[in-house]
N, C-alpha and C. Protein backbone atom coordinates (compact mmCIF):
# COMPACT_ATOMS: atom_id res chain seq x y z
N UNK A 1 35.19 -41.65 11.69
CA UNK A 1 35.84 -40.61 10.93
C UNK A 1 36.10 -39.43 11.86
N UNK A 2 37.19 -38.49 11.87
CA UNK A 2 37.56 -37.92 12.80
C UNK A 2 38.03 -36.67 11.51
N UNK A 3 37.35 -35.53 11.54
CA UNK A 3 37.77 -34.49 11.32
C UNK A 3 38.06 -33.09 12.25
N UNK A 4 39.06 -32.43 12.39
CA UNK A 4 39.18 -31.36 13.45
C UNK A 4 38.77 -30.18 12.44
N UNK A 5 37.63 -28.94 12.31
CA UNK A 5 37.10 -27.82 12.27
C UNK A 5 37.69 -27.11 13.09
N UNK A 6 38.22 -25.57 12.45
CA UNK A 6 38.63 -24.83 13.85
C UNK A 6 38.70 -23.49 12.97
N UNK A 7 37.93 -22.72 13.57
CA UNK A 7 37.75 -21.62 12.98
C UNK A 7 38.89 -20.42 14.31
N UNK A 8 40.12 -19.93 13.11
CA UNK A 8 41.01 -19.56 14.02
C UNK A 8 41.14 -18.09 14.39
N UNK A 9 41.50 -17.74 15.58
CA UNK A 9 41.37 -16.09 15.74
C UNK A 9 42.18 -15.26 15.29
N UNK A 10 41.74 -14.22 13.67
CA UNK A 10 42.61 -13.77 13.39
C UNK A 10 42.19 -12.39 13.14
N UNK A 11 41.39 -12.39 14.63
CA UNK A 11 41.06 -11.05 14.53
C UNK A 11 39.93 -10.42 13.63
N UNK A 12 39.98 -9.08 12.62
CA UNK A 12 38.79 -8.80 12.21
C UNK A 12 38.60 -10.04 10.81
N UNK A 13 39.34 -10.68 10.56
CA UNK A 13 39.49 -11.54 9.09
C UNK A 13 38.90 -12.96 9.35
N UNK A 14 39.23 -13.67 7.94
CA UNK A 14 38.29 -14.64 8.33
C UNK A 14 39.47 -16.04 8.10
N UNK A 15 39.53 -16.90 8.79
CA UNK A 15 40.70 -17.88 8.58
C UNK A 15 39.92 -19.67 9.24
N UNK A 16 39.14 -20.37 8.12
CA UNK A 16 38.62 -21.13 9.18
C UNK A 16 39.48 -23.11 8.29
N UNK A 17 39.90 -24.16 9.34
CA UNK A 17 40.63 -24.68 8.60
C UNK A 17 39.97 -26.09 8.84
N UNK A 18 39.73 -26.92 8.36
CA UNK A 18 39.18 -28.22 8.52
C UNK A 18 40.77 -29.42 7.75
N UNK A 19 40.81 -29.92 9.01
CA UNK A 19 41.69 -31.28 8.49
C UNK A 19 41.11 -32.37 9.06
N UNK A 20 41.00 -33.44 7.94
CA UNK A 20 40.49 -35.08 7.93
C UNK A 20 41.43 -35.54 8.11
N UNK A 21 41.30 -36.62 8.88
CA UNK A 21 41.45 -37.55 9.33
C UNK A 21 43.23 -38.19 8.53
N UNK A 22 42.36 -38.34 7.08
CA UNK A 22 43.56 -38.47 5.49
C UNK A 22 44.43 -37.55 5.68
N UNK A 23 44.61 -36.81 6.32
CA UNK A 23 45.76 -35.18 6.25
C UNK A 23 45.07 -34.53 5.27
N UNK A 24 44.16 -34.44 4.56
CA UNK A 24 43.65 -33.60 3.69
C UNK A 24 43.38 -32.52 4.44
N UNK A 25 43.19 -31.74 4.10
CA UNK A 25 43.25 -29.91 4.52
C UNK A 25 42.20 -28.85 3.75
N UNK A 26 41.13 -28.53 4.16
CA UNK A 26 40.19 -27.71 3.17
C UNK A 26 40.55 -26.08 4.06
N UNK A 27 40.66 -25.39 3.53
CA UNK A 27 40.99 -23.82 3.97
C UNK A 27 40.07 -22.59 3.77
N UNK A 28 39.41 -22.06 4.72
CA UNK A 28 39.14 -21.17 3.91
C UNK A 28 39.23 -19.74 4.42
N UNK A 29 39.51 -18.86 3.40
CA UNK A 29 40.69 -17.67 3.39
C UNK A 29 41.40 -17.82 4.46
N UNK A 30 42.54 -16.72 4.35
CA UNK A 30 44.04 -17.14 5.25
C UNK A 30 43.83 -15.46 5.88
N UNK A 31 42.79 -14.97 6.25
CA UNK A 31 43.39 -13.39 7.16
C UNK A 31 44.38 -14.18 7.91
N UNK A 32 45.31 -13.22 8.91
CA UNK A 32 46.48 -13.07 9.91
C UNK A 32 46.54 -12.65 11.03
N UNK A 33 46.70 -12.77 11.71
CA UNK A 33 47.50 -11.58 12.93
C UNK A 33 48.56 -12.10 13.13
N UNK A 34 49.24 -11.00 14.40
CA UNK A 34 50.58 -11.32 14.93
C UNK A 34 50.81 -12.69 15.41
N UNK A 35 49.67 -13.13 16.21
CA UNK A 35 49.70 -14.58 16.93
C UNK A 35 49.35 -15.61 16.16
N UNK A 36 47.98 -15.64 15.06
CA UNK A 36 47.79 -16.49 14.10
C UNK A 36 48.18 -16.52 12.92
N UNK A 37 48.80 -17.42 12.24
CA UNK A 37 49.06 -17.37 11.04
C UNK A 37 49.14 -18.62 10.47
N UNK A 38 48.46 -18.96 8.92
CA UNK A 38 48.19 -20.44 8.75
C UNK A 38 49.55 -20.50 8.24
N UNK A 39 50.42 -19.72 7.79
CA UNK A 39 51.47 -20.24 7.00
C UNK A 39 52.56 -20.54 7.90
N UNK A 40 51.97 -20.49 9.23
CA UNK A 40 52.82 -21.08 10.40
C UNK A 40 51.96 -22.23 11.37
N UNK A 41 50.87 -22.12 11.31
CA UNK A 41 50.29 -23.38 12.40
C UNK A 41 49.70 -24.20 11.61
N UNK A 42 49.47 -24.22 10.53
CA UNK A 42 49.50 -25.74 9.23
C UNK A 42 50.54 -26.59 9.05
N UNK A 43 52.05 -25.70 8.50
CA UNK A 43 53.16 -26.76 8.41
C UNK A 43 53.16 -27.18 10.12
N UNK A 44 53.14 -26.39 11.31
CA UNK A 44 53.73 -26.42 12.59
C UNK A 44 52.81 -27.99 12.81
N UNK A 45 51.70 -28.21 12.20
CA UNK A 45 50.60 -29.42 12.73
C UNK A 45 51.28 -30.86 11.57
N UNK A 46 52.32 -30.25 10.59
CA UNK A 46 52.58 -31.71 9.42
C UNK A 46 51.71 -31.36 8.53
N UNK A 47 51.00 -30.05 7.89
CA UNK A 47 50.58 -30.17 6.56
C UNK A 47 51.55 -29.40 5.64
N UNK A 48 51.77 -30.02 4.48
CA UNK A 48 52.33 -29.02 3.47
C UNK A 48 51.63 -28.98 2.23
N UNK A 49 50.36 -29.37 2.19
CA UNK A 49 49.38 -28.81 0.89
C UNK A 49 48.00 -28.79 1.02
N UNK A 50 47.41 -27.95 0.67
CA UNK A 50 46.26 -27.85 0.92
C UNK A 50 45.21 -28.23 0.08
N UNK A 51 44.22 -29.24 0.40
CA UNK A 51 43.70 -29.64 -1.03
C UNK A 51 42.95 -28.63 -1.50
N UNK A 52 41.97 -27.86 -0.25
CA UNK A 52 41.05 -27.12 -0.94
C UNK A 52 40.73 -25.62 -0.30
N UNK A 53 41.06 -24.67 -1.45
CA UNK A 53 41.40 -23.21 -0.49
C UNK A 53 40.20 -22.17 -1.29
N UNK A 54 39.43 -22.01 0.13
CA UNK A 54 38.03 -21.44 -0.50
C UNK A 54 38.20 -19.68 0.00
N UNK A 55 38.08 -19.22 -1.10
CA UNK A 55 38.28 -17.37 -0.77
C UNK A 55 36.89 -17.17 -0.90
N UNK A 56 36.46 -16.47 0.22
CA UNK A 56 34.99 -16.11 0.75
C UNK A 56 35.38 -14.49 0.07
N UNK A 57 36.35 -13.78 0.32
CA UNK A 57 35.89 -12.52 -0.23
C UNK A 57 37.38 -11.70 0.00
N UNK A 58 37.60 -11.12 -0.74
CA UNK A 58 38.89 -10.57 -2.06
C UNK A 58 39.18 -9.12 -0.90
N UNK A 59 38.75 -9.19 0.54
CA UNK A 59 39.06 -8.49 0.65
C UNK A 59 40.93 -8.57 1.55
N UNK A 60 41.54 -7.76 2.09
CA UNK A 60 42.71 -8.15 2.36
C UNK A 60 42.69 -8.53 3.67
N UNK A 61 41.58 -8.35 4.66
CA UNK A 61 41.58 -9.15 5.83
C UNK A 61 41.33 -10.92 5.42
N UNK A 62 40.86 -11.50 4.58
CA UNK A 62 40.92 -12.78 4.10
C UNK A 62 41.72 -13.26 3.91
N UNK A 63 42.56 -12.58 2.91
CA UNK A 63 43.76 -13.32 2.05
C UNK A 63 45.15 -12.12 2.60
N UNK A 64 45.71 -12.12 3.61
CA UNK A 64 46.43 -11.01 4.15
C UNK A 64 47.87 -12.24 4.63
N UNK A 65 47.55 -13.43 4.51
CA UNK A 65 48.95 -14.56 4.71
C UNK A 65 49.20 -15.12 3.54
N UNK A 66 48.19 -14.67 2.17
CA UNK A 66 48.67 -16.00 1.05
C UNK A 66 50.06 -15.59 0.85
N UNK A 67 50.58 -14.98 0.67
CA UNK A 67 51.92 -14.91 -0.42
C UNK A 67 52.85 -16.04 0.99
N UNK A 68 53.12 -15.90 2.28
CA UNK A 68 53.49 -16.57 2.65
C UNK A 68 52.90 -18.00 2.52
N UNK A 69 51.77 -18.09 2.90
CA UNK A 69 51.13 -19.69 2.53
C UNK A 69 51.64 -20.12 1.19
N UNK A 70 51.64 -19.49 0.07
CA UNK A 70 51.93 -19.84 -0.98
C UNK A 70 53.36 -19.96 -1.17
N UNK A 71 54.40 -19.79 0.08
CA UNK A 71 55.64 -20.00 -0.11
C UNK A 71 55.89 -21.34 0.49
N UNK A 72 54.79 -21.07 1.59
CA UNK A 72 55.48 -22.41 2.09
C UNK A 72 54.02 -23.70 2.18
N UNK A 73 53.26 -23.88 1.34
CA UNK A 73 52.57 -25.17 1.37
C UNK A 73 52.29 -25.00 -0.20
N UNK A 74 51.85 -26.48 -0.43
CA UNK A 74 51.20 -26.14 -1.91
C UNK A 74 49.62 -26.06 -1.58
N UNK A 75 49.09 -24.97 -3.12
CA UNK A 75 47.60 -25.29 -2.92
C UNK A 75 47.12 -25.94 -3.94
N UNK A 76 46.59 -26.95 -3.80
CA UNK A 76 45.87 -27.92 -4.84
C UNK A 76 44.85 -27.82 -5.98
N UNK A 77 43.41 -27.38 -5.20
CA UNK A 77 42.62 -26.69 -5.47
C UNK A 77 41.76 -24.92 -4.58
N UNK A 78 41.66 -23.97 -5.86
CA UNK A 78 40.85 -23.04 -5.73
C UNK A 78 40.00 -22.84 -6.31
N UNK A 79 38.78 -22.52 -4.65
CA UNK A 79 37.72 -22.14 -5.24
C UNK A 79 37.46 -20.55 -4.87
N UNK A 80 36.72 -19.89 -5.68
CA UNK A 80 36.38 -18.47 -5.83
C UNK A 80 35.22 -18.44 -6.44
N UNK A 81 34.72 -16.79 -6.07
CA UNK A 81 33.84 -16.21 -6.55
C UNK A 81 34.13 -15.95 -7.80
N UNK A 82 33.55 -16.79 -9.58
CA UNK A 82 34.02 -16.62 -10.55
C UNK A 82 33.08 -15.16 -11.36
N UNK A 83 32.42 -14.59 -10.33
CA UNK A 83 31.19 -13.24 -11.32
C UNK A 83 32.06 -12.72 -11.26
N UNK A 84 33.48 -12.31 -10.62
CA UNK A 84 34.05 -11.52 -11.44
C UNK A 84 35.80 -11.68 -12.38
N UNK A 85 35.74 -11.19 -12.94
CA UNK A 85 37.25 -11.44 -13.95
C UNK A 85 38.08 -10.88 -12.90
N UNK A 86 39.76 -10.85 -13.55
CA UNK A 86 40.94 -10.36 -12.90
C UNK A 86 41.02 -9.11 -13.21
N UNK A 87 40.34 -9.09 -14.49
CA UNK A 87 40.59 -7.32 -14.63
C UNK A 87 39.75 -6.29 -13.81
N UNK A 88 38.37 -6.64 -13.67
CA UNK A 88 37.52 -6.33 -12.94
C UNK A 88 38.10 -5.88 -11.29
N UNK A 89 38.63 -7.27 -11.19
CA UNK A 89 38.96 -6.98 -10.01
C UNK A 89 40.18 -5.97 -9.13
N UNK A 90 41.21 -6.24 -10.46
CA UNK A 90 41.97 -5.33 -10.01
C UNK A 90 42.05 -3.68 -9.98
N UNK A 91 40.59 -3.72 -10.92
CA UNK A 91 39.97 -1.96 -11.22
C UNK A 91 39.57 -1.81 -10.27
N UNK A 92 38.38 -2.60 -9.42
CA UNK A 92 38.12 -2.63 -8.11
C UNK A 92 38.78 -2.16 -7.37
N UNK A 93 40.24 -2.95 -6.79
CA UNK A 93 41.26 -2.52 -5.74
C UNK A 93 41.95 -1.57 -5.97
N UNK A 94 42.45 -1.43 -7.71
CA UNK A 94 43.35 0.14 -7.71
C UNK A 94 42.78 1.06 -7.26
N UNK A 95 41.27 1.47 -7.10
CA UNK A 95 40.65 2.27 -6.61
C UNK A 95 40.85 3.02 -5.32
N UNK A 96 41.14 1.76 -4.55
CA UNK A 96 41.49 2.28 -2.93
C UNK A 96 42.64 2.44 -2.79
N UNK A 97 43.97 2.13 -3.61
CA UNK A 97 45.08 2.39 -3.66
C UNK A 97 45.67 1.23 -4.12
N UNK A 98 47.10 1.30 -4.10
CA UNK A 98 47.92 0.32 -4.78
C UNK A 98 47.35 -1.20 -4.31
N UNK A 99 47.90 -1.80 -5.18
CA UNK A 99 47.47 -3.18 -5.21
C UNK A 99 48.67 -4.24 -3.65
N UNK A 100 47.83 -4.69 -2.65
CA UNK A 100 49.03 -4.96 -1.74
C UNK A 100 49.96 -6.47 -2.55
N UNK A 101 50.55 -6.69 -1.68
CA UNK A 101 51.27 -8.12 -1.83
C UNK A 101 50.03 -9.11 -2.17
N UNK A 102 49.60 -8.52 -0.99
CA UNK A 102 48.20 -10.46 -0.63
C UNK A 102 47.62 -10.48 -1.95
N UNK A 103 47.32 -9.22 -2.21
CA UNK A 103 45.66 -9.00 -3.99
C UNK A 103 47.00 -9.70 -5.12
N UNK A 104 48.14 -9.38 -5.14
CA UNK A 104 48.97 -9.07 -6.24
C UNK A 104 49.23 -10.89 -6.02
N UNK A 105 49.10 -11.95 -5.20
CA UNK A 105 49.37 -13.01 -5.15
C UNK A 105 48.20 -13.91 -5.52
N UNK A 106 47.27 -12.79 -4.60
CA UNK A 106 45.64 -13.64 -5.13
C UNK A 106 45.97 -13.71 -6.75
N UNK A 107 45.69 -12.20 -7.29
CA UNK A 107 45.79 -11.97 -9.01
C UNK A 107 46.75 -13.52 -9.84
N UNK A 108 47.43 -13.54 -8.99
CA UNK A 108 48.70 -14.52 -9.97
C UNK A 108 47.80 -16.23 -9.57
N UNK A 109 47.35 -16.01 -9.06
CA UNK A 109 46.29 -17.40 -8.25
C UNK A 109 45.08 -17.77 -9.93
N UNK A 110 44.74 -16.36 -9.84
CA UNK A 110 43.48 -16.41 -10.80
C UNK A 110 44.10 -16.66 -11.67
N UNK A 111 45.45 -16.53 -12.26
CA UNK A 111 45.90 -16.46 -13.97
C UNK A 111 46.49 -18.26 -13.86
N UNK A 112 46.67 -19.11 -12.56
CA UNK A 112 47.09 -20.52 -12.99
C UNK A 112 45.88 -20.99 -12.03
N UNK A 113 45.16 -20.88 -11.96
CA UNK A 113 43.90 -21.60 -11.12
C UNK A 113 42.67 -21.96 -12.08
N UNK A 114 42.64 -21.68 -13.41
CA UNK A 114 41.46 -21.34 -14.22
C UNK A 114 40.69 -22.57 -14.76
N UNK A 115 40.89 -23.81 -14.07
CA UNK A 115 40.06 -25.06 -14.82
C UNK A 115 39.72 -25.27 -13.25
N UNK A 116 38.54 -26.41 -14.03
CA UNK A 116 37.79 -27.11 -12.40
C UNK A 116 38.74 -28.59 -12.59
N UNK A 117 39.69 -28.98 -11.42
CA UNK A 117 40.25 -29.98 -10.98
C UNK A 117 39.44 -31.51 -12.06
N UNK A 118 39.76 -31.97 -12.38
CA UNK A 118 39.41 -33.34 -12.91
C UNK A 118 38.86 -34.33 -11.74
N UNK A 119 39.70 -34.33 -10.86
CA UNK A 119 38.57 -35.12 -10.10
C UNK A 119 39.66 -34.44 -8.12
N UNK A 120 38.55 -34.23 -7.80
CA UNK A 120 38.76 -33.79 -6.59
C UNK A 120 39.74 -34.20 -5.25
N UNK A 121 40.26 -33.51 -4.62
CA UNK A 121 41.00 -34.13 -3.25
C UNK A 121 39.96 -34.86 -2.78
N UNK A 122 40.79 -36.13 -2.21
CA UNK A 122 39.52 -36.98 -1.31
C UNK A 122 39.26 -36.99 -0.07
N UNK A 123 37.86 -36.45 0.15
CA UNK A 123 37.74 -36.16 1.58
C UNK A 123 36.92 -36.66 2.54
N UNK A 124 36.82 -38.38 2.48
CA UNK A 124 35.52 -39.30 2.44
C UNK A 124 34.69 -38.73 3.65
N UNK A 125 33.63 -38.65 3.45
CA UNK A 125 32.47 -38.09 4.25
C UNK A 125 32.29 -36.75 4.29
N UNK A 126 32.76 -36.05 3.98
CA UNK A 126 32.60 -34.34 3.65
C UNK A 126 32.17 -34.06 1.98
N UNK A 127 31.09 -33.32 2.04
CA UNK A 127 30.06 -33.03 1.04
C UNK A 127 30.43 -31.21 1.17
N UNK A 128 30.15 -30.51 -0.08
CA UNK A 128 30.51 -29.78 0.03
C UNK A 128 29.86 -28.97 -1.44
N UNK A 129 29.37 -28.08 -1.63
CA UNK A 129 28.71 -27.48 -3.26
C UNK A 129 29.26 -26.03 -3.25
C-alpha cells in the first residue's frame, strides 16, 4: 500500500494532504500562500475531489483557499469541530471584523455538510477517529 503524506508549506497556516494509493484524498485545512495553494497542486497532481476535509480550526490561516478549492474540486466529506453552532461562530468572527470570503464559504459548508456520511470514502488501511 503506498500512501504519499505531505504536510505543505503554507507558511504561518496549516495545509497537510494525504493521497492513497485509490486517488482518495484526505485534507486537512487548506491555509495558502503565494507559492502553495491546494486549489492548485491537487487538481495540478489529477485530483478533483476530496474524500475527506478535516478543519482543525476556523481560523483564516486554515481555511484561507476554500472558496477556491470549493470552485474547483468537490468535497465529499466534512469533518469539524461540532461544540460549536454557525451562529456562534459567526458572533465569534464578527467580532474581529467583517466576515472574510474563506469564514463566509466555511459558513455555507456548515449549512450543507450537517449529516455523518452513510458510509465512508474508502481508504483501505488508514484508520482514523
Amino acid at each position: 500500500m503506498k500512501i504519499k503524506v505531505k504536510v505543505n508549506n503554507v507558511g504561518h497556516g496549516l495545509c497537510i494532504s494525504l493521497i492513497h494509493e485509490n486517488g482518495k484524498v484526505m485534507l486537512w485545512d487548506c491555509g495558502h500562500n503565494e507559492d502553495c495553494r491546494p486549489s492548485v497542486f491537487l487538481p495540478r497532481s489529477g485530483i478533483s475531489e476530496i474524500g475527506i476535509f478535516f478543519v482543525t480550526n476556523y481560523d483564516e490561516d486554515h481555511i484561507s483557499d476554500l472558496p477556491e478549492l470549493r470552485r474547483k474540486l468537490h468535497i465529499s466529506t466534512l469533518h469539524r469541530n461540532r461544540s460549536i453552532s454557525k451562529e456562534q461562530l459567526i458572533s465569534l468572527k464578527r467580532q474581529s471584523g467583517p466576515i472574510s470570503p474563506a469564514m463566509a464559504s466555511m459558513l455555507d459548508m456548515l449549512d450543507k455538510y450537517t449529516h455523518t456520511p452513510v458510509k465512508p470514502p474508502e481508504f483501505p488501511g488508514v484508520t482514523y477517529s
